[in-house]
Protein backbone atom coordinates (compact mmCIF):
# COMPACT_ATOMS: atom_id res chain seq x y z
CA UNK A 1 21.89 -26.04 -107.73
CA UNK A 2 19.28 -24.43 -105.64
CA UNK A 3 17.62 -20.98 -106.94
CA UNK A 4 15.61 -19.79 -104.56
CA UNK A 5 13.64 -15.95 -105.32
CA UNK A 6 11.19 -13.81 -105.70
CA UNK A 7 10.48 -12.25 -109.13
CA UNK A 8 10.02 -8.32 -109.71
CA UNK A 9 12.89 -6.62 -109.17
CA UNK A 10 14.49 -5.25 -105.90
CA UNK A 11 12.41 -6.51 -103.44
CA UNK A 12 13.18 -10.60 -104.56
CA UNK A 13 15.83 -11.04 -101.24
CA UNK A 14 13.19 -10.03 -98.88
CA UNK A 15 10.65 -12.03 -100.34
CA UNK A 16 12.60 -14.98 -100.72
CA UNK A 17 13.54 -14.73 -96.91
CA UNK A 18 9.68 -14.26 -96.42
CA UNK A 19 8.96 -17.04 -98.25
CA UNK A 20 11.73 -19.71 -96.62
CA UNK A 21 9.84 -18.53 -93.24
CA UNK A 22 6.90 -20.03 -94.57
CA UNK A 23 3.49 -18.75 -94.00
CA UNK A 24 1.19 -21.98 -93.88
CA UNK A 25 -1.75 -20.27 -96.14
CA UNK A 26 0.42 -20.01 -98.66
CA UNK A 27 0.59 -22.92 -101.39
CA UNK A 28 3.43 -24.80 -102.87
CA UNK A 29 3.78 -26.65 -106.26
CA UNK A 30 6.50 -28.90 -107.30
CA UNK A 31 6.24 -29.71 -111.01
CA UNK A 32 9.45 -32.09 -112.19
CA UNK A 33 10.50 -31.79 -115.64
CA UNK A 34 9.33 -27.74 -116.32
CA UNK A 35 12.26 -26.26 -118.26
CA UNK A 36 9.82 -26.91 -120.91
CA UNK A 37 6.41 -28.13 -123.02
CA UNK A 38 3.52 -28.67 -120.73
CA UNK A 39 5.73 -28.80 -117.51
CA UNK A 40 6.81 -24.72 -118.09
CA UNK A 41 3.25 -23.50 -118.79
CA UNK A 42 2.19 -25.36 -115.73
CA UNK A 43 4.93 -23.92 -113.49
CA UNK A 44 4.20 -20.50 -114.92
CA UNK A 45 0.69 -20.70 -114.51
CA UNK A 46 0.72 -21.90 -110.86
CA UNK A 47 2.94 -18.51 -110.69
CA UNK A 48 -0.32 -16.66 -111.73
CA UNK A 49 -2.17 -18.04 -109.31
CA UNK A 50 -0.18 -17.18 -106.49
CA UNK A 51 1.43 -20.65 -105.68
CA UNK A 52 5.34 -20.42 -104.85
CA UNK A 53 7.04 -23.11 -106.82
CA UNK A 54 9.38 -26.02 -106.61
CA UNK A 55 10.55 -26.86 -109.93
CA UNK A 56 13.32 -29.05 -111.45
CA UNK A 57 14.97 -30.21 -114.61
CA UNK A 58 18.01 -31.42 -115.79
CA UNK A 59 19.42 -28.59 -117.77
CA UNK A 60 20.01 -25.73 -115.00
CA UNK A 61 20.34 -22.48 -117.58
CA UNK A 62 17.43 -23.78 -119.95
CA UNK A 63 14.82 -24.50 -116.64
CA UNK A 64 16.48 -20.73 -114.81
CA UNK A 65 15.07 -19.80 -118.19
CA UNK A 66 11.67 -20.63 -118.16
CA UNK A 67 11.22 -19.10 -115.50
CA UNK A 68 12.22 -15.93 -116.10
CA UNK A 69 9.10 -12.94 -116.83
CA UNK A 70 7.13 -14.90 -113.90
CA UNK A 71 4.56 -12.63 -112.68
CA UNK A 72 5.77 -9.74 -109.95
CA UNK A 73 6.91 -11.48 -106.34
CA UNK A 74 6.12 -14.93 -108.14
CA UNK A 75 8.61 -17.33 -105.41
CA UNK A 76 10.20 -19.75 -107.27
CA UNK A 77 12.89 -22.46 -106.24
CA UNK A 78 14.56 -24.51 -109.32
CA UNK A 79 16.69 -27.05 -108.78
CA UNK A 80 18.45 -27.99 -111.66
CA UNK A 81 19.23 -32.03 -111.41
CA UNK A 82 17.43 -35.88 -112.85
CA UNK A 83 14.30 -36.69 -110.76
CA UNK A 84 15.90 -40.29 -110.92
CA UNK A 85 18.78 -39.17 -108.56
CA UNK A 86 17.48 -39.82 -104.42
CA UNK A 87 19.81 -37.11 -103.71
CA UNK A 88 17.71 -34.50 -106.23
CA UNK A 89 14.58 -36.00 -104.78
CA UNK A 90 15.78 -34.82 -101.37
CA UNK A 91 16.55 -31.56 -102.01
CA UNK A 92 13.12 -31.11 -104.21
CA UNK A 93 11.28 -32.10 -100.44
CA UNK A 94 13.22 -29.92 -98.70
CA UNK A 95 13.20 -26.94 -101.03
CA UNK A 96 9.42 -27.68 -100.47
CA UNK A 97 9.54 -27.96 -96.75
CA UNK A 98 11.40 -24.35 -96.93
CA UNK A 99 8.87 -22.64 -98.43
CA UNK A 100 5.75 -23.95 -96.16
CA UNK A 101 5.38 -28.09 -96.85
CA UNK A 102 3.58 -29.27 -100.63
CA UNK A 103 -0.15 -29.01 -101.37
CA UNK A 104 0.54 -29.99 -105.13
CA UNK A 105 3.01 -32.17 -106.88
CA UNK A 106 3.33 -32.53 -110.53
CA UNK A 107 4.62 -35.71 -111.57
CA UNK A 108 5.08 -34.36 -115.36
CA UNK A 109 9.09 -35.41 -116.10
CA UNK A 110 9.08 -38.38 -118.35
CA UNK A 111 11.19 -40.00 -121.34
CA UNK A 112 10.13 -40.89 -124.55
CA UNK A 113 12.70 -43.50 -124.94
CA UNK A 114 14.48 -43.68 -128.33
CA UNK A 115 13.44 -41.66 -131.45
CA UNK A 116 12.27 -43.19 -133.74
CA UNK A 117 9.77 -45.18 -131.90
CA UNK A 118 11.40 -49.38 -131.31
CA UNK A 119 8.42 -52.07 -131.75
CA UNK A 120 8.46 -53.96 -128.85
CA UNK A 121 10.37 -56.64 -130.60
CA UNK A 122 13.43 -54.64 -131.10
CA UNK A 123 13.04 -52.53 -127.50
CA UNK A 124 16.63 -52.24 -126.52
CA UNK A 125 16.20 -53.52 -122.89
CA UNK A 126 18.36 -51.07 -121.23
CA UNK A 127 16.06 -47.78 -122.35
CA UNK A 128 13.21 -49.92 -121.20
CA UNK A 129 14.77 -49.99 -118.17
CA UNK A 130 15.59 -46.15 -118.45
CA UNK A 131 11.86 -45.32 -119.58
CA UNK A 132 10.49 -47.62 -116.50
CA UNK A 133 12.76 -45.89 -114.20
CA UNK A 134 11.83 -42.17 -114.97
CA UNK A 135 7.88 -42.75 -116.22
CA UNK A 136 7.33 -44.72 -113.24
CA UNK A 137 10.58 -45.41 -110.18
CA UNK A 138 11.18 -41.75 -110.22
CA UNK A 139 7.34 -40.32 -109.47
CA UNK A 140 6.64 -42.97 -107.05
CA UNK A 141 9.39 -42.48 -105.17
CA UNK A 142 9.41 -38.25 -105.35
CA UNK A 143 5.59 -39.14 -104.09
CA UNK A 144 6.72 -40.81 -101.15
CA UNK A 145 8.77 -38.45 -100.14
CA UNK A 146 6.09 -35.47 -99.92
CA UNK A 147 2.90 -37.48 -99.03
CA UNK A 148 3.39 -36.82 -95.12
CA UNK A 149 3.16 -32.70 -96.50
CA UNK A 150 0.20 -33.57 -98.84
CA UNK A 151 -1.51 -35.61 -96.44
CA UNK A 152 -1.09 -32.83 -93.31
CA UNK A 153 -2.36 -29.92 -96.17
CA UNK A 154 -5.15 -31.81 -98.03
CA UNK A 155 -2.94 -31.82 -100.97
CA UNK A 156 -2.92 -33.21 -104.38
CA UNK A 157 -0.82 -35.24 -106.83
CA UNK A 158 -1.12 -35.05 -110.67
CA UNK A 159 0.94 -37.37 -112.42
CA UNK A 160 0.64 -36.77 -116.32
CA UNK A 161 -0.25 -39.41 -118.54
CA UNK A 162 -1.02 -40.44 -122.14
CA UNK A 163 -3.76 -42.16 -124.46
CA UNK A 164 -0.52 -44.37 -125.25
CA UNK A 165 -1.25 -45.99 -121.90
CA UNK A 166 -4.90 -47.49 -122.47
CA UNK A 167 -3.80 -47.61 -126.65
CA UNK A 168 -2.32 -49.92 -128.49
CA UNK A 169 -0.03 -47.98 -130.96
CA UNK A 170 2.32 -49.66 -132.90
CA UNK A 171 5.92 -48.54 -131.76
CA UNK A 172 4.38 -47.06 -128.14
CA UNK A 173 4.60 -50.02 -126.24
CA UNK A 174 7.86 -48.99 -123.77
CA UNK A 175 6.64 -45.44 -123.00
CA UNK A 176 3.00 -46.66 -123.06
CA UNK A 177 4.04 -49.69 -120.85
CA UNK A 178 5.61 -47.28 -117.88
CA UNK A 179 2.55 -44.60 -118.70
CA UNK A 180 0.20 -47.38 -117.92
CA UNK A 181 2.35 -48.73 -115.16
CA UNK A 182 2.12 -45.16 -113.50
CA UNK A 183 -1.53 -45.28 -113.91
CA UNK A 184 -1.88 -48.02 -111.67
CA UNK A 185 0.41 -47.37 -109.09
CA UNK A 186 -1.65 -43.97 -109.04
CA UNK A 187 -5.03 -45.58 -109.29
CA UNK A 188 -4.12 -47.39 -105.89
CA UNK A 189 -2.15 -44.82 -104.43
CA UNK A 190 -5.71 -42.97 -104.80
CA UNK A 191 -7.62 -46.12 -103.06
CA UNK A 192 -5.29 -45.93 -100.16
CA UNK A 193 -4.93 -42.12 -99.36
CA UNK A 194 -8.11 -40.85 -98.62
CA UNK A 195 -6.81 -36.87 -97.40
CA UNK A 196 -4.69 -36.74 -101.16
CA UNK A 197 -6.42 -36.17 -104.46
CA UNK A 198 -4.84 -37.99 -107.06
CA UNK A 199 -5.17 -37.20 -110.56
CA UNK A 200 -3.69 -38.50 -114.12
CA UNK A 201 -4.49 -36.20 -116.60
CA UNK A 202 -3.89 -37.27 -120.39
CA UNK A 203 -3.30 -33.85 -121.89
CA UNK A 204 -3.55 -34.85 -125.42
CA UNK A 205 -1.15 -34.47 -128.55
CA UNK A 206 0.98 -31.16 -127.65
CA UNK A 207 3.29 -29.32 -129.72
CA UNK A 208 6.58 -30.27 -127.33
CA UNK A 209 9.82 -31.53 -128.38
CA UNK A 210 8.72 -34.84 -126.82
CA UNK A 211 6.15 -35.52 -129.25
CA UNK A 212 8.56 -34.06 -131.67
CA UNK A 213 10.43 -36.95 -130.98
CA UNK A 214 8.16 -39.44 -131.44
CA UNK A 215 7.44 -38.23 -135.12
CA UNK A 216 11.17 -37.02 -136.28
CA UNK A 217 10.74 -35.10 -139.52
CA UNK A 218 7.56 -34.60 -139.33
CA UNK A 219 5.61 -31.54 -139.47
CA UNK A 220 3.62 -30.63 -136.06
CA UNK A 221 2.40 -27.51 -136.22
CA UNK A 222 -1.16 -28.77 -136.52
CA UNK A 223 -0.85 -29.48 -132.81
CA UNK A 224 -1.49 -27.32 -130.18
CA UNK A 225 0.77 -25.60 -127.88
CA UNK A 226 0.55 -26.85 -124.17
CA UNK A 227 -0.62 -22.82 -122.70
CA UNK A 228 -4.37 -24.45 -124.56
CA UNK A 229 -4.96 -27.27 -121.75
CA UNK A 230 -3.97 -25.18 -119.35
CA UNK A 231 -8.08 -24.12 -118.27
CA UNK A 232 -8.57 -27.98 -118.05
CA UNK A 233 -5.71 -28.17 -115.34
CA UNK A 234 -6.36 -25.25 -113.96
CA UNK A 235 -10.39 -26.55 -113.73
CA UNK A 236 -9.14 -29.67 -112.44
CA UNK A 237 -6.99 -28.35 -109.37
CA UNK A 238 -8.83 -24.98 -108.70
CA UNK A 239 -12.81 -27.45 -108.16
CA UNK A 240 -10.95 -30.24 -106.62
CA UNK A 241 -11.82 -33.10 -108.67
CA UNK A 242 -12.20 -36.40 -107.43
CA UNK A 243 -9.22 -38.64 -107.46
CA UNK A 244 -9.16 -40.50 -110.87
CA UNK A 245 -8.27 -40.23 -114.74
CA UNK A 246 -9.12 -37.29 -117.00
CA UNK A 247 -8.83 -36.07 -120.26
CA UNK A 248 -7.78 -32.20 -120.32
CA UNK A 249 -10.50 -32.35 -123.77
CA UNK A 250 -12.86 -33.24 -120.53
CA UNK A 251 -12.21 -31.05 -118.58
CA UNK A 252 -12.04 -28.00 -120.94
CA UNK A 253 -14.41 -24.72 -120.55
CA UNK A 254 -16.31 -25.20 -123.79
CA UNK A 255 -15.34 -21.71 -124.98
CA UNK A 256 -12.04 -23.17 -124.70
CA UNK A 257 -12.07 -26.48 -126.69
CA UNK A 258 -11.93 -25.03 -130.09
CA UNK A 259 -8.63 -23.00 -129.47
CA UNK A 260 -6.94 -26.45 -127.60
CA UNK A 261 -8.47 -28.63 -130.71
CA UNK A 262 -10.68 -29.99 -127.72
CA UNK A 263 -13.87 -32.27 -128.85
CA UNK A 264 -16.90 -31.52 -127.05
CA UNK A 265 -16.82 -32.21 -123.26
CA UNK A 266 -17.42 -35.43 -122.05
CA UNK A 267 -17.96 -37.22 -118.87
CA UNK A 268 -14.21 -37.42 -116.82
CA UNK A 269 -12.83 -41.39 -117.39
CA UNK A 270 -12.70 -44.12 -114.68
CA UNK A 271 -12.71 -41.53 -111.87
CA UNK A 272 -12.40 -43.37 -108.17
């Protein structure tokens, strides 16, 4: 399913028909996985700041959803599919191609892998192969696809990671495995594409049904809600950071850090 318009009322047709055009000053953002948590504040945030979107997620109605209130002539085009499908990839480059070519992709979808958390001991194999194939298989290759666009724009990728992947935490060690796997592959990726920024952002424990997951039962109200980072990423893309890894506690305005649960800022990690 492809849901391509322009929010605010009468006026979405034209837009949307302005927008498939494609006027090369505008920007485009493709963020994978933002029906909800950090992905949706992302996507709607982008919307704020004028760039017309490319977003996906499995569940069509929930990620139609999300995106609904965007701001006034916001252009948004959700396709509702798995990021590990080639076909979906596809149509996310081309939905991107329609509306003017990528200058940002968000790498965000991910798995947790089962709940509660396996040691590595008792890992069923098969959701290792699951978590390995949409933490890591599934960016790559959706990264691939739109570096020619990011590369011809100046553009960026931001892959989002986890302390889980530099951490040893008991029960962590599939999704922290592929986190840490992604790292790498972006670490290089960084090396060899000098016209691309590319960032992996640890945003820190969110309140999000993911990390939900991790701790069933548990209470985690404590944690913040994923709109809090948002300055860091918003710091992050709008200066044009240098490729490498950040914390969004980093990389948040200090008036900022106490409502995100931030510590003070520090210097940005292993940046290339």
């Amino acid at each position: 399913m492809t849901d391509i318009h322009a929010a605010g009322g009468p006026g979405a047709t034209e837009a949307a028909a302005h927008a498939a055009g494609g006027s090369r000053a505008a920007r485009v953002a493709v963020v994978t996985g933002a029906s909800r948590g950090l992905g949706r504040a992302l996507a709607r945030a982008l919307a704020e700041d004028w760039y017309r979107l490319v977003v996906d997620a499995r569940d069509g109605a929930a990620l139609r959803a999300a995106m609904a209130g965007l701001p006034a002539g916001a252009v948004v085009s959700a396709l509702a599919g798995d990021v590990t499908d080639p076909s979906h990839r596809g149509d996310l480059r081309r939905a991107a191609d329609a509306l003017g070519g990528a200058d940002l992709l968000i790498n965000n979808a991910g798995t947790l892998g089962p709940s509660p958390l396996p040691a590595v001991s008792d890992f069923p194999l098969g959701d290792l192969r699951a978590a390995f194939e949409v933490n890591v298989i599934a960016p790559i290759a959706l990264t691939q696809l739109l570096l020619p666009a990011l590369r011809e724009r100046g553009g960026a990728v931001l892959s989002v990671t986890s302390d889980a992947a530099v951490e040893a935490y008991a029960g962590w060690g599939g999704y922290g495995a592929a986190k840490a796997a992604l790292e790498q592959a972006c670490n290089v990726l960084a090396a060899e594409e000098v016209a691309v920024r590319v960032w992996r952002v640890d945003p820190g424990d969110l309140r999000t049904q993911m990390h939900q997951d991790a701790f069933p039962g548990e209470d985690i109200s404590d944690r913040p809600l994923p709109e809090s980072v948002l300055p860091a990423f918003r710091r992050l893309i709008g200066e044009r950071m240098p490729s490498g890894r950040y914390r969004a506690a980093d990389l948040m305005p200090a008036g900022d850090q106490a409502a995100a649960g931030a510590p003070a800022a520090a210097e940005p990690a292993a940046r290339t």
